[in-house]
N, C-alpha and C. Protein backbone atom coordinates (compact mmCIF):
# COMPACT_ATOMS: atom_id res chain seq x y z
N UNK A 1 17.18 5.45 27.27
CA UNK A 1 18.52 4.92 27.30
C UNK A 1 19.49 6.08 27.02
N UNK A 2 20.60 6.09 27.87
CA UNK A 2 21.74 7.38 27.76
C UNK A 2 22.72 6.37 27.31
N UNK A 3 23.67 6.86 26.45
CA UNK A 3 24.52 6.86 26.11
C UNK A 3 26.19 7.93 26.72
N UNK A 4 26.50 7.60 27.63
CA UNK A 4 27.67 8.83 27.60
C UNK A 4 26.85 9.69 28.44
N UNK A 5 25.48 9.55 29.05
CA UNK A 5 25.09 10.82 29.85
C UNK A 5 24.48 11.61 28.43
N UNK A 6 24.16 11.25 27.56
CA UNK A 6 23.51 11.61 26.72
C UNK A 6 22.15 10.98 26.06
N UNK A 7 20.76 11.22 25.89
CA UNK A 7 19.95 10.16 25.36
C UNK A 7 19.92 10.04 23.88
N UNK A 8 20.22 8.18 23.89
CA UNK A 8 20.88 7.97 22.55
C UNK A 8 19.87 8.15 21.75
N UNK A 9 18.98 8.86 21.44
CA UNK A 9 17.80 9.24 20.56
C UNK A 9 18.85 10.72 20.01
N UNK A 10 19.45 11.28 20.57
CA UNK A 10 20.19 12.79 19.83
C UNK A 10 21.45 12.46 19.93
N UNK A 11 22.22 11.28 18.90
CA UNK A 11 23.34 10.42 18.27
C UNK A 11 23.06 10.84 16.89
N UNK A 12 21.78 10.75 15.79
CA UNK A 12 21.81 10.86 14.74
C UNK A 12 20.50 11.94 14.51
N UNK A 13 20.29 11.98 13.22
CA UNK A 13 19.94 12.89 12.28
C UNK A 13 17.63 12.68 13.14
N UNK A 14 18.03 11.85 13.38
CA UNK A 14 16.15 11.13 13.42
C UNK A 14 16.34 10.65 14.62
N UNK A 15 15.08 10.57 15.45
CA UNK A 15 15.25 9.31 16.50
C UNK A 15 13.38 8.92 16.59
N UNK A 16 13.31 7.36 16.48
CA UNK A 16 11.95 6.79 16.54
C UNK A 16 11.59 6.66 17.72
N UNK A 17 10.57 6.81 18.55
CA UNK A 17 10.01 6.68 19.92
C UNK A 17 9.22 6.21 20.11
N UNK A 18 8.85 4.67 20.50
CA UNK A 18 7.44 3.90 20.21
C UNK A 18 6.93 4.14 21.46
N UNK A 19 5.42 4.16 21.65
CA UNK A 19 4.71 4.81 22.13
C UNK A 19 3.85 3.18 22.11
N UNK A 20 4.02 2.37 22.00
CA UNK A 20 3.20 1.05 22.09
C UNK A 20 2.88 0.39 23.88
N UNK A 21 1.77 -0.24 23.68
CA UNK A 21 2.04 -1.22 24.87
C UNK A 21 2.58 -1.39 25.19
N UNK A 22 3.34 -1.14 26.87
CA UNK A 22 4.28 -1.95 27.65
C UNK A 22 5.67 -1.22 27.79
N UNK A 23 5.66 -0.18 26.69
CA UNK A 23 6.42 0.78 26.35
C UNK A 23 6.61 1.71 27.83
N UNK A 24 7.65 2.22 27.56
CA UNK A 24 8.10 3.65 28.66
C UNK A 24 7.15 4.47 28.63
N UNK A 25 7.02 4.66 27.70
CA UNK A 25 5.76 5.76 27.24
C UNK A 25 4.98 5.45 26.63
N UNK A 26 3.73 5.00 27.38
CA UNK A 26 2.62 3.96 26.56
C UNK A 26 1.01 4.89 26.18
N UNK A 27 1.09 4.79 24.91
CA UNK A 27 -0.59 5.19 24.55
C UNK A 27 -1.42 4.17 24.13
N UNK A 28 -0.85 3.05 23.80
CA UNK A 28 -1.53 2.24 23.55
C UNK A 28 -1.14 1.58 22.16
N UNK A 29 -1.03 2.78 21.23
CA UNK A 29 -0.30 2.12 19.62
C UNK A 29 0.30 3.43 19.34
N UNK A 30 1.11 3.62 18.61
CA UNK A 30 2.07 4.36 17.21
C UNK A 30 3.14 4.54 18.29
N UNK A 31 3.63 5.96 17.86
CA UNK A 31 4.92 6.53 18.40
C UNK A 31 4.92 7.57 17.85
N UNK A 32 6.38 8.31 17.93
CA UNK A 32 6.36 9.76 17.24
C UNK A 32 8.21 9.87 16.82
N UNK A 33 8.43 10.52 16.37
CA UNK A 33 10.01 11.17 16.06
C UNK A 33 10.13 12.34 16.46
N UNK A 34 11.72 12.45 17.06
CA UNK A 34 12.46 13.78 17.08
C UNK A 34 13.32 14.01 16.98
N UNK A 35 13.65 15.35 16.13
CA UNK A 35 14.33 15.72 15.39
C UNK A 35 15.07 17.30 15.21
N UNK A 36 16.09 17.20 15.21
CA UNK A 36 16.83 19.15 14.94
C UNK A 36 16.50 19.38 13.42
N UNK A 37 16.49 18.58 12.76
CA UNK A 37 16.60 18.46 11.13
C UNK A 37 14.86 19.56 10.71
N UNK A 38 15.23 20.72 10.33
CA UNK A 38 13.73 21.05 9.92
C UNK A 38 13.00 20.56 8.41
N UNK A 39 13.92 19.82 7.51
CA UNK A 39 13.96 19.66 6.27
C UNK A 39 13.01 18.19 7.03
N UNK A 40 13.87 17.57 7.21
CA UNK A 40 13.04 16.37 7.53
C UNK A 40 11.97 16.24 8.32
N UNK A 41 11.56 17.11 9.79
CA UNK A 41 10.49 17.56 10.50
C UNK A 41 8.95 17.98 9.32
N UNK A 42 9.93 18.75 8.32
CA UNK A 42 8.74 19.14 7.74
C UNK A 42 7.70 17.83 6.80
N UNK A 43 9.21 17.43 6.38
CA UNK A 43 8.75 15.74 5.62
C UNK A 43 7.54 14.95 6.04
N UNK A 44 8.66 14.49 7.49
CA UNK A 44 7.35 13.99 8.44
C UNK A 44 5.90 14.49 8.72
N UNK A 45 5.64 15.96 8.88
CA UNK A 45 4.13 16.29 9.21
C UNK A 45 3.92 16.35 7.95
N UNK A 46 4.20 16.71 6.97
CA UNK A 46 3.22 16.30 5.44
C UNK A 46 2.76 14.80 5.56
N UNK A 47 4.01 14.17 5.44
CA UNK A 47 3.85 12.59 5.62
C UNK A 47 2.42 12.15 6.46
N UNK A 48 2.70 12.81 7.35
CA UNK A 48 1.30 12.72 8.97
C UNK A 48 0.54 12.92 8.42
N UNK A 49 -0.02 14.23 7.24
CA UNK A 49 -1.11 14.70 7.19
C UNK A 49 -1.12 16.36 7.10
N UNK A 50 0.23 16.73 7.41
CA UNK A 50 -0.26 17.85 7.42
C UNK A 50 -0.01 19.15 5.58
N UNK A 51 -1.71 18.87 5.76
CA UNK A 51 -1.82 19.35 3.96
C UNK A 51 -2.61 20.61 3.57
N UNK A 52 -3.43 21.30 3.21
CA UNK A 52 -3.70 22.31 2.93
C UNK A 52 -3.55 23.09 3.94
N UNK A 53 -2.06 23.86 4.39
CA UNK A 53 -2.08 24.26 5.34
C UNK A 53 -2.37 23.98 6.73
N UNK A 54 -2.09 23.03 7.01
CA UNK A 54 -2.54 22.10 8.29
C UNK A 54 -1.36 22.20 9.03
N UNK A 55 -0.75 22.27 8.21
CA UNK A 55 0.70 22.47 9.00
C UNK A 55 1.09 23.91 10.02
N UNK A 56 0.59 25.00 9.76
CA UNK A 56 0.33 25.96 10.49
C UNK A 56 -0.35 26.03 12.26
N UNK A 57 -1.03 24.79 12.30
CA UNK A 57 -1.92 24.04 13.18
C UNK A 57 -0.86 23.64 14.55
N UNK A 58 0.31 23.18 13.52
CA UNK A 58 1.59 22.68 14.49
C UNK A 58 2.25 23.41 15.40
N UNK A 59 2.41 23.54 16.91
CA UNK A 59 3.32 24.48 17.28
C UNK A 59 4.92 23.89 17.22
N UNK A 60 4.99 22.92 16.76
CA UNK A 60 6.83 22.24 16.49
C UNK A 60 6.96 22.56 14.85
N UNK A 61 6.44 22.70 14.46
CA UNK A 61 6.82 22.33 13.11
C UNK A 61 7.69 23.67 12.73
N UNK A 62 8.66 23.66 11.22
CA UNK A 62 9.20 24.43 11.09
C UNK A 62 8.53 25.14 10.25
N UNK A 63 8.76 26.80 10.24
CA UNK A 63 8.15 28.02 9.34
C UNK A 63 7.35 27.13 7.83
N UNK A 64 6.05 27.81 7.59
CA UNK A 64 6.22 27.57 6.11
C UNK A 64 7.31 27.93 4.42
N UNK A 65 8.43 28.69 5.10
CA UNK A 65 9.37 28.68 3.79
C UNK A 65 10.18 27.12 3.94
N UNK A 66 10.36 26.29 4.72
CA UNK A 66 10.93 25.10 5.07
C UNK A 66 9.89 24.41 3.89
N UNK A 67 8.69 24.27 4.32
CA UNK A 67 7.20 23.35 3.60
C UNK A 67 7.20 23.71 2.37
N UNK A 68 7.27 24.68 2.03
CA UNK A 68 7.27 25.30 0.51
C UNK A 68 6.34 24.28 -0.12
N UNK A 69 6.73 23.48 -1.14
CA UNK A 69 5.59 22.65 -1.98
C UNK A 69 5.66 21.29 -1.79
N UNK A 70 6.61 21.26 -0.64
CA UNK A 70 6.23 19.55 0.03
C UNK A 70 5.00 19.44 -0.09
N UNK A 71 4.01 19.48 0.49
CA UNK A 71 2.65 19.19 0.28
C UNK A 71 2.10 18.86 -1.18
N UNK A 72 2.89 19.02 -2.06
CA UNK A 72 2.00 18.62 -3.16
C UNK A 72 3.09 17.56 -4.03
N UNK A 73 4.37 17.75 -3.37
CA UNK A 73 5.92 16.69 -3.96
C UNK A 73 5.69 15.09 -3.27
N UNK A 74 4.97 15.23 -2.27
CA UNK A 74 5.58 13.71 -1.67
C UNK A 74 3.67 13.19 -0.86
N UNK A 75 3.85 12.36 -0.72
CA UNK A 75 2.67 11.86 0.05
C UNK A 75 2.13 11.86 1.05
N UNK A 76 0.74 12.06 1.81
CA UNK A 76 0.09 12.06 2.50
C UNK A 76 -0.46 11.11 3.33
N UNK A 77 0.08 10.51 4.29
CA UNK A 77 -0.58 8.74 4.65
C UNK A 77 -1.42 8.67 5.90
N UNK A 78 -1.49 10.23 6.21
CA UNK A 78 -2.26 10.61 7.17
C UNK A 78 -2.35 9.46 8.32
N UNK A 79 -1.30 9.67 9.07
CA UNK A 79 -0.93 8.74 10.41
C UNK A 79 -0.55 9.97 11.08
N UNK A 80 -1.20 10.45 11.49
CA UNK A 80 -1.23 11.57 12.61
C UNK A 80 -1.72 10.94 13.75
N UNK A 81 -1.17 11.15 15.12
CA UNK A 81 -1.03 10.63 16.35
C UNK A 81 -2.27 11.61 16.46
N UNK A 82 -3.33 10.66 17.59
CA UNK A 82 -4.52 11.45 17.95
C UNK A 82 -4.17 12.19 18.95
N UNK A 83 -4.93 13.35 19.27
CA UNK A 83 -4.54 14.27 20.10
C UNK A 83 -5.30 13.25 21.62
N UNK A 84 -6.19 12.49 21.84
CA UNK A 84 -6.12 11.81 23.05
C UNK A 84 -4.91 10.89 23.65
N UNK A 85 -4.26 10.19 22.19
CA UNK A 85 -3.02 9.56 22.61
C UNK A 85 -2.06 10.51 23.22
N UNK A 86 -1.64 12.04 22.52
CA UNK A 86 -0.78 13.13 22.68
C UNK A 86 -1.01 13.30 24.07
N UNK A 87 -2.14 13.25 24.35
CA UNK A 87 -2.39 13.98 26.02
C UNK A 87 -2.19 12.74 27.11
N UNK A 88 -2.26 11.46 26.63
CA UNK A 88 -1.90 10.58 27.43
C UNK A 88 -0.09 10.34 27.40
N UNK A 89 0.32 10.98 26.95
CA UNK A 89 1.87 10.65 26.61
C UNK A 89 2.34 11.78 27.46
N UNK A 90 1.83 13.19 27.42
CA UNK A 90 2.48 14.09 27.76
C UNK A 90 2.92 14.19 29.56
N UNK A 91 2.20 13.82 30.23
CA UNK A 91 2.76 14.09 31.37
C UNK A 91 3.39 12.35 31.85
N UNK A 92 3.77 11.45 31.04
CA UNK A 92 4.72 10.14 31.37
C UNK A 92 6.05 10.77 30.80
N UNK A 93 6.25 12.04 29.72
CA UNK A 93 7.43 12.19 29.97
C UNK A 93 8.14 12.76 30.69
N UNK A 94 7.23 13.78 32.11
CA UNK A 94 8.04 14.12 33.05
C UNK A 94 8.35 13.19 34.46
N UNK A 95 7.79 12.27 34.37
CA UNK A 95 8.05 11.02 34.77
C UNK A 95 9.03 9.86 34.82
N UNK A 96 9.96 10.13 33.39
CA UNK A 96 10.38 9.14 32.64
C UNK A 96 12.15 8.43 33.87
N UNK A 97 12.57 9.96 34.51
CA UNK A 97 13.39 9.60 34.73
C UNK A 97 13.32 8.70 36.40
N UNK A 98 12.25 8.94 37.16
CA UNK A 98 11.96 8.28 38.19
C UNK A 98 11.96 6.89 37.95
N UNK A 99 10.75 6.71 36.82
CA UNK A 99 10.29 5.12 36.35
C UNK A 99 11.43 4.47 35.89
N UNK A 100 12.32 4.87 35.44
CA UNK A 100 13.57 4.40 34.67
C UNK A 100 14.26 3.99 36.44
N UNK A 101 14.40 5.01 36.93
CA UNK A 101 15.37 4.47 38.31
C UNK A 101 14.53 3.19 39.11
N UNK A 102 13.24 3.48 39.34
CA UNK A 102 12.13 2.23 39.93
C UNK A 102 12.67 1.01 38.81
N UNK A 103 12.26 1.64 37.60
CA UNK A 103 12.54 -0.25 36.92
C UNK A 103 14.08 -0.65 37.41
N UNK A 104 14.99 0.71 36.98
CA UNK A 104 16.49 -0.59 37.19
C UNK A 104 16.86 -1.01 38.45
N UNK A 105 16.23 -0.63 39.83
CA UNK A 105 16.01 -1.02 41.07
C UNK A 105 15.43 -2.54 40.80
N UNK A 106 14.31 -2.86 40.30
CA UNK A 106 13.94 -4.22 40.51
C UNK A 106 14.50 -4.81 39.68
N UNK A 107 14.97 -4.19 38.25
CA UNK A 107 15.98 -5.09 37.80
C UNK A 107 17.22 -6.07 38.35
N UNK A 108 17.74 -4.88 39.22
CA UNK A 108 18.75 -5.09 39.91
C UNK A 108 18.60 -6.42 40.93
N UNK A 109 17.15 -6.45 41.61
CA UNK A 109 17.03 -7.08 42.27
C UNK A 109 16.70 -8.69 41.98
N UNK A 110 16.10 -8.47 40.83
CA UNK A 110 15.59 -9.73 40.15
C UNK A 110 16.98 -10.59 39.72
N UNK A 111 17.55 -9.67 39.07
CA UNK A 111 18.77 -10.29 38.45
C UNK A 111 19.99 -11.03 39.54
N UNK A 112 19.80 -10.03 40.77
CA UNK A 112 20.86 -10.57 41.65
C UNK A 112 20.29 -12.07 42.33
N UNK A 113 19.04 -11.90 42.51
CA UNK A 113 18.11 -13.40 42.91
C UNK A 113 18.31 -14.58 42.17
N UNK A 114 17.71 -14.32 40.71
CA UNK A 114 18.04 -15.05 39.29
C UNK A 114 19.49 -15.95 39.50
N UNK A 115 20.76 -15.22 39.54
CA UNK A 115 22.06 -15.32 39.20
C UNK A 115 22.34 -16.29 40.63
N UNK A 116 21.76 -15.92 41.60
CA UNK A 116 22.05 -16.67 43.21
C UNK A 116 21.24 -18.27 43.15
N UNK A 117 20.20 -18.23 42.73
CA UNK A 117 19.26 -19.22 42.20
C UNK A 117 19.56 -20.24 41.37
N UNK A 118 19.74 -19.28 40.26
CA UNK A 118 20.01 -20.35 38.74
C UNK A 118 21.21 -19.72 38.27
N UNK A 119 22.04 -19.41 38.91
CA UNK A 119 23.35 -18.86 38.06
C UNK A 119 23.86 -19.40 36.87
N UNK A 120 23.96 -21.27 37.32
CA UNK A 120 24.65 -22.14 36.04
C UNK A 120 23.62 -22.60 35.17
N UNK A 121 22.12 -21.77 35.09
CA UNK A 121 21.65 -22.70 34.01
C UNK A 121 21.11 -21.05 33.10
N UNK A 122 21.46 -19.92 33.47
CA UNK A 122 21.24 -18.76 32.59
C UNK A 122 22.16 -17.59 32.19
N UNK A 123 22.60 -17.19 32.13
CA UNK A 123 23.15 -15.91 31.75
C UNK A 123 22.27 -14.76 31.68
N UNK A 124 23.11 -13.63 32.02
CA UNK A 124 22.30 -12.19 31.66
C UNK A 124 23.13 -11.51 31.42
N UNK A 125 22.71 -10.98 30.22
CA UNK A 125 23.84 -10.01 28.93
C UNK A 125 24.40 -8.63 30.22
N UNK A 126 25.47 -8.07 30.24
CA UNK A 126 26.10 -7.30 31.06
C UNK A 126 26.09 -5.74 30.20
N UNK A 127 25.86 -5.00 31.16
CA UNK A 127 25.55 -3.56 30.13
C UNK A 127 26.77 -3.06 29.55
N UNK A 128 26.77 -2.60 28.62
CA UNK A 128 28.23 -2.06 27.95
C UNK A 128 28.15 -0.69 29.01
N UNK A 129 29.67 -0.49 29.36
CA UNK A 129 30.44 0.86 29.84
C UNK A 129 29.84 1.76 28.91
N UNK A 130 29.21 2.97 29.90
CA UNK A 130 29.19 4.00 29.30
C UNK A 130 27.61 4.16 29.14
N UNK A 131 26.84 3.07 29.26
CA UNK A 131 25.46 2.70 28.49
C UNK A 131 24.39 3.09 30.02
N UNK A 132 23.36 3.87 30.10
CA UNK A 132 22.81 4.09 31.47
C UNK A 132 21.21 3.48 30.40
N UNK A 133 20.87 2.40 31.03
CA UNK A 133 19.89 1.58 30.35
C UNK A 133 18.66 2.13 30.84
N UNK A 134 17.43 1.24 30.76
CA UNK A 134 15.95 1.26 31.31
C UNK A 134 15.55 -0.32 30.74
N UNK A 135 15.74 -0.84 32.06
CA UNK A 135 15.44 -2.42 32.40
C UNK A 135 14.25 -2.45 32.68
N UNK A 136 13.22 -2.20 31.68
CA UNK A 136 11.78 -2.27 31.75
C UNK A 136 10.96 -3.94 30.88
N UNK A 137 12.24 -5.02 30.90
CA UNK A 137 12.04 -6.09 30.58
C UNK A 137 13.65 -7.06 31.05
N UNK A 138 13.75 -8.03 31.10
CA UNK A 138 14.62 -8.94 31.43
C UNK A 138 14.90 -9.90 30.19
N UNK A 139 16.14 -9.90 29.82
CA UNK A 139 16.79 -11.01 28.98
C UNK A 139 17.66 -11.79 29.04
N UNK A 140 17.74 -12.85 29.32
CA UNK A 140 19.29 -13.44 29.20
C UNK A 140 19.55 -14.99 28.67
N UNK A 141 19.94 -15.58 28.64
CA UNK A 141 19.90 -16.92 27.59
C UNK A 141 20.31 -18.01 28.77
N UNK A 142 19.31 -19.14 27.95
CA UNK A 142 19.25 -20.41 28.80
C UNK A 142 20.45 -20.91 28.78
N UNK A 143 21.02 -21.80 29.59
CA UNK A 143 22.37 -22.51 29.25
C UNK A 143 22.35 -23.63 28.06
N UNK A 144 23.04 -24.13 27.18
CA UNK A 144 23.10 -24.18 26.08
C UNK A 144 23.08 -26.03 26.34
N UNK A 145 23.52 -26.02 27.52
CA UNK A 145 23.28 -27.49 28.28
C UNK A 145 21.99 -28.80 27.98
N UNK A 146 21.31 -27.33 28.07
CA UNK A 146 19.62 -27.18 28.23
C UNK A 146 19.07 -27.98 27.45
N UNK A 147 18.10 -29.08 27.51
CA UNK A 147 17.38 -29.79 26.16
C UNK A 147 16.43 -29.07 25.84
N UNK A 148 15.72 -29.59 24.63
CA UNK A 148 14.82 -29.02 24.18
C UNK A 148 13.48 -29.16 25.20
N UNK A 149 13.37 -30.06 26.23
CA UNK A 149 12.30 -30.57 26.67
C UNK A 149 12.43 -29.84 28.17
N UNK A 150 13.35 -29.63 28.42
CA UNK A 150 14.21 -28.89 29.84
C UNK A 150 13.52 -27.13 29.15
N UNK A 151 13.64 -27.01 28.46
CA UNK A 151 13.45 -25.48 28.13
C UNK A 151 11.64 -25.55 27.82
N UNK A 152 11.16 -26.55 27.48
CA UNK A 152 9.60 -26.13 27.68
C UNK A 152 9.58 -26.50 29.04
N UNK A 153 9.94 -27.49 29.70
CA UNK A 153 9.39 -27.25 31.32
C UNK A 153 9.67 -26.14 31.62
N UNK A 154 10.53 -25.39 31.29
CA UNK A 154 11.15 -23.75 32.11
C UNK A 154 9.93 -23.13 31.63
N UNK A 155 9.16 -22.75 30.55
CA UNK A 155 8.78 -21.87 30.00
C UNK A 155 7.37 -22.19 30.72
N UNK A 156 6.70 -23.57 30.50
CA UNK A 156 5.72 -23.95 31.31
C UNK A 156 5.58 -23.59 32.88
N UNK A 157 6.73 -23.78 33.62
CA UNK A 157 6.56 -23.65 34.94
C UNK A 157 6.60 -22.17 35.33
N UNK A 158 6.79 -20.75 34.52
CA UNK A 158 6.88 -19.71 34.49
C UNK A 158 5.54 -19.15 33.99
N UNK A 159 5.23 -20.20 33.24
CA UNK A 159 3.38 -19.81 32.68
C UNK A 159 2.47 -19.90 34.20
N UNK A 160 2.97 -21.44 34.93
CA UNK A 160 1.88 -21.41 35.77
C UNK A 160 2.18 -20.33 37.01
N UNK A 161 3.30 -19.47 36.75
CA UNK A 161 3.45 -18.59 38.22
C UNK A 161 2.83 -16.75 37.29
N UNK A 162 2.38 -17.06 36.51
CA UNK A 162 1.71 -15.51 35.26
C UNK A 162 2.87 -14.70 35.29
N UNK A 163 4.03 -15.66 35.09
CA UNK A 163 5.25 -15.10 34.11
C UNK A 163 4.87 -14.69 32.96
N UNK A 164 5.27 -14.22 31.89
CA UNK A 164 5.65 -14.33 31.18
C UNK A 164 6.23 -14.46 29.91
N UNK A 165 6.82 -15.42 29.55
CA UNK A 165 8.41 -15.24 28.99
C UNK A 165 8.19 -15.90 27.99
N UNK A 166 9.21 -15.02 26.80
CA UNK A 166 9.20 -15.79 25.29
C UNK A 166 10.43 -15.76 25.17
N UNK A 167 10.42 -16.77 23.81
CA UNK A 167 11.93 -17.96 23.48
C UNK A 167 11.95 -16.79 22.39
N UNK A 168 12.89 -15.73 22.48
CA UNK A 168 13.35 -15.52 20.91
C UNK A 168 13.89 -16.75 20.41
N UNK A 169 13.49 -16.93 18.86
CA UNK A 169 13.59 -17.68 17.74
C UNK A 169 12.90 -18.63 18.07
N UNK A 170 12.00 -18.90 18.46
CA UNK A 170 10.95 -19.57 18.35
C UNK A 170 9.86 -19.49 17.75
N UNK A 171 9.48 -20.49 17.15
CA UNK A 171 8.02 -20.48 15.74
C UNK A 171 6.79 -19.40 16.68
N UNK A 172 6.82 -19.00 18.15
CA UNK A 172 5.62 -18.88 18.34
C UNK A 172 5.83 -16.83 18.63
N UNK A 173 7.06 -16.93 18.60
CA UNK A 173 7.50 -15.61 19.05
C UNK A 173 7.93 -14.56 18.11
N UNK A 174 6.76 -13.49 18.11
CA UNK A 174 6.43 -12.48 16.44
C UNK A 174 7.78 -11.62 16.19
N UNK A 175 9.02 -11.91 17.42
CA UNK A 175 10.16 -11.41 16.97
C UNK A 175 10.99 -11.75 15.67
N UNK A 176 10.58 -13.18 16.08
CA UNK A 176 11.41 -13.98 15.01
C UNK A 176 11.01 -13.66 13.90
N UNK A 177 12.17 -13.18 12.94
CA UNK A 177 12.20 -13.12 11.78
C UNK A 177 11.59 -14.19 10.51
N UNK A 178 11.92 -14.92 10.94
CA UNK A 178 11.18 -16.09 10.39
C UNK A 178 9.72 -16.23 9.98
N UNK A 179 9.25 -15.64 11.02
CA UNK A 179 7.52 -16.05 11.10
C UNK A 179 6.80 -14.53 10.62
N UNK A 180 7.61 -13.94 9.74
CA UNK A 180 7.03 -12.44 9.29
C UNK A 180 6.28 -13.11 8.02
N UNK A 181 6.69 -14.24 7.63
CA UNK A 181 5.70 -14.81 6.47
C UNK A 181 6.73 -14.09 5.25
């Protein structure tokens, strides 16, 4: 996602990059961060694991006068990204900007179908000015019209075509806040 022709991951100090299923950039599970900050870079690979000098191992990481005695000040939780995930990630990010244009192509297309179709019974949120997205999923809200019994037939009749689609705020959907227990 760009912001301004900029990717809004280099707006602040950190940026998180999930690396999950289904993801832009998929290994399967974790993610990674990036960062200008060497104070905090260094944080992070201690954090990862990187400890009796392990950190030397890194070709990103910053000098050891940055590390100084982090390694023995803060904790070790050893979540270091495997180097098979690393190698499955690395060549989807020279990729990233094609797949981004392919997804918002069928976005485009889905949405203009959707809106011609069912215009008065959905909405679809409109991108803010300025915002250059990656429509690598579809959202937009049922009409409010809608019964409760009207919205499981929708959800049902989208099951039997291997849609598919979840109800944010719904008991069954691990978004919802609610159901974190």
């Amino acid at each position: 996602v760009e912001w301004k022709g900029k990717h809004s991951g280099h707006k602040g100090r950190v940026a998180a990059i999930s690396a999950q299923s289904y993801k832009m950039i998929n290994s399967g599970e974790g993610g990674f961060l990036i960062t200008d900050d060497a104070e905090v870079a260094a944080k992070c690979a201690v954090y990862a694991g990187a400890y009796e000098g392990l950190a030397s191992k890194h070709t990103t990481v910053p000098g050891p006068e940055v590390f100084a005695d982090l390694p023995v000040q803060i904790p070790n939780y050893s979540v270091r990204m495997s180097a098979i995930a690393a190698a499955v990630i690395r060549p989807q990010i020279l990729t990233l900007d094609e797949r981004r244009a392919k997804y918002n192509r069928r976005y485009a297309f889905v949405t203009e179908k959707l809106v011609e179709r069912k215009g008065n019974m959905l909405s679809i949120p409109v991108n803010t000015p300025g915002m250059t997205p990656v429509h690598d999923s579809l959202q937009f809200n049922l009409s409010h019209d809608m019964t409760d019994e009207q919205v499981q037939k929708f959800l049902d009749e989208a099951a039997t075509h291997g849609l598919p689609v979840e109800l944010f705020g719904h008991h069954s959907n691990a978004r919802n806040f609610i159901n974190w227990g």
